[in-house]
Protein backbone atom coordinates (compact mmCIF):
# COMPACT_ATOMS: atom_id res chain seq x y z
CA UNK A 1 39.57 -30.35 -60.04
CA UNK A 2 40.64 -26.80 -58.24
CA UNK A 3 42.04 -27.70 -55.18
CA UNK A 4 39.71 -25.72 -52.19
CA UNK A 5 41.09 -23.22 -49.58
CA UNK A 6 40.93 -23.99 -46.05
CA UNK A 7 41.04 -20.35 -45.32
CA UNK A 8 38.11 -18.21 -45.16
CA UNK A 9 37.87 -14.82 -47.09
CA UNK A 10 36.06 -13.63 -44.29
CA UNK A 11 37.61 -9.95 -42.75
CA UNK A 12 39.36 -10.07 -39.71
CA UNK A 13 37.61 -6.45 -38.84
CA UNK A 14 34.25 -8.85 -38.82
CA UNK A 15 35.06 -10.47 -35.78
CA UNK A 16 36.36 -6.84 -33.86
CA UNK A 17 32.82 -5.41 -35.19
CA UNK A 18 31.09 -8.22 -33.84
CA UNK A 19 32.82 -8.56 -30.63
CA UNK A 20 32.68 -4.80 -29.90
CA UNK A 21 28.71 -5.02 -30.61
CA UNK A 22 28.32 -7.68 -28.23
CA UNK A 23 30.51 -5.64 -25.48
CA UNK A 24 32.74 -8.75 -25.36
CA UNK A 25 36.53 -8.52 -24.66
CA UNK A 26 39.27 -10.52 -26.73
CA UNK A 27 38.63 -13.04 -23.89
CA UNK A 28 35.25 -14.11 -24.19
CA UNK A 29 35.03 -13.93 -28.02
CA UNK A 30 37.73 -16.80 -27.78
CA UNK A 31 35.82 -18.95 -25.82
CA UNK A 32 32.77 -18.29 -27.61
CA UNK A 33 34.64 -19.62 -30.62
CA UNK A 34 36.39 -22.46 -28.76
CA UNK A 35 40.27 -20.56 -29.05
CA UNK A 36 42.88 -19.93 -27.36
CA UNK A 37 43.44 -16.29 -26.47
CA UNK A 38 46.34 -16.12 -28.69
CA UNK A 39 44.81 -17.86 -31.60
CA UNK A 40 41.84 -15.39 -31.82
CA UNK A 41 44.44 -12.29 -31.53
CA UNK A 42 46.10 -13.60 -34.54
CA UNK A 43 42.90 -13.91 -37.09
CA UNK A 44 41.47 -10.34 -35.12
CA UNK A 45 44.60 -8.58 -35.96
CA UNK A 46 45.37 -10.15 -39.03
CA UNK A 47 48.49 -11.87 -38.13
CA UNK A 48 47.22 -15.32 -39.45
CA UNK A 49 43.94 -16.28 -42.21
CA UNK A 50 40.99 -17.08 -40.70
CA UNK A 51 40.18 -21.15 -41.22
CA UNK A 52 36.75 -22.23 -42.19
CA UNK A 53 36.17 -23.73 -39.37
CA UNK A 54 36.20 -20.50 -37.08
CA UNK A 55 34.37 -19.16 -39.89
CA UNK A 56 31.54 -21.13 -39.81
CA UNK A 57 31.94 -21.27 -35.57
CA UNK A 58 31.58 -17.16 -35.73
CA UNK A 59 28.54 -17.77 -38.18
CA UNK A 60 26.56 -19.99 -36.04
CA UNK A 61 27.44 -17.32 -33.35
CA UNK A 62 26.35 -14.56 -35.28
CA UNK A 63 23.39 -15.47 -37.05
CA UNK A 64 21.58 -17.81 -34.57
CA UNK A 65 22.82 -15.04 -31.77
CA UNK A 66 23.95 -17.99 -29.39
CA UNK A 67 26.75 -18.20 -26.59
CA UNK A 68 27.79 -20.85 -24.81
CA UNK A 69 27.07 -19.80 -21.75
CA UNK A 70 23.44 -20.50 -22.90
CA UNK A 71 23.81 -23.76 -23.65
CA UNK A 72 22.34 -26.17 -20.56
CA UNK A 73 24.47 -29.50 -20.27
C-alpha cells in the first residue's frame, strides 16, 4: 500500500491570489485559516509545504466564501 502525503500539492501563489482578491493582509488570512502569523508566511512564501489540513481549511474558505467573522457563536 503507497504510503499518502500529508502535504498538499496545492501552490503557495493560491493562497497570495486569494488573499489579495479578498483585500486581506497576511494577518487576517491567518486567522481565517486558524495560523499563526508566521506559519501562514511560511506556506505563502514557500518556505514550508502546505499540509492538508490548511488545504482543505483554505477550500472551505474559498469555495463556500465564508469567514469567521461570520460565524454567530
Amino acid at each position: 500500500m503507497a504510503k499518502r502525503s500529508m502535504y498538499s500539492d496545492m501552490n503557495r501563489k493560491e493562497l497570495f491570489n486569494y488573499r489579495n482578491e479578498k483585500g486581506w493582509s497576511q494577518q487576517r488570512m491567518s486567522e481565517e485559516l486558524g495560523l499563526s502569523l508566521r506559519q501562514y508566511r511560511y506556506y505563502e512564501t514557500g518556505d514550508k509545504k502546505i499540509p492538508l489540513t490548511v488545504e482543505k481549511a483554505f477550500w472551505y474558505i474559498k469555495h463556500y466564501d465564508i469567514s469567521r467573522y461570520d460565524v454567530q457563536l
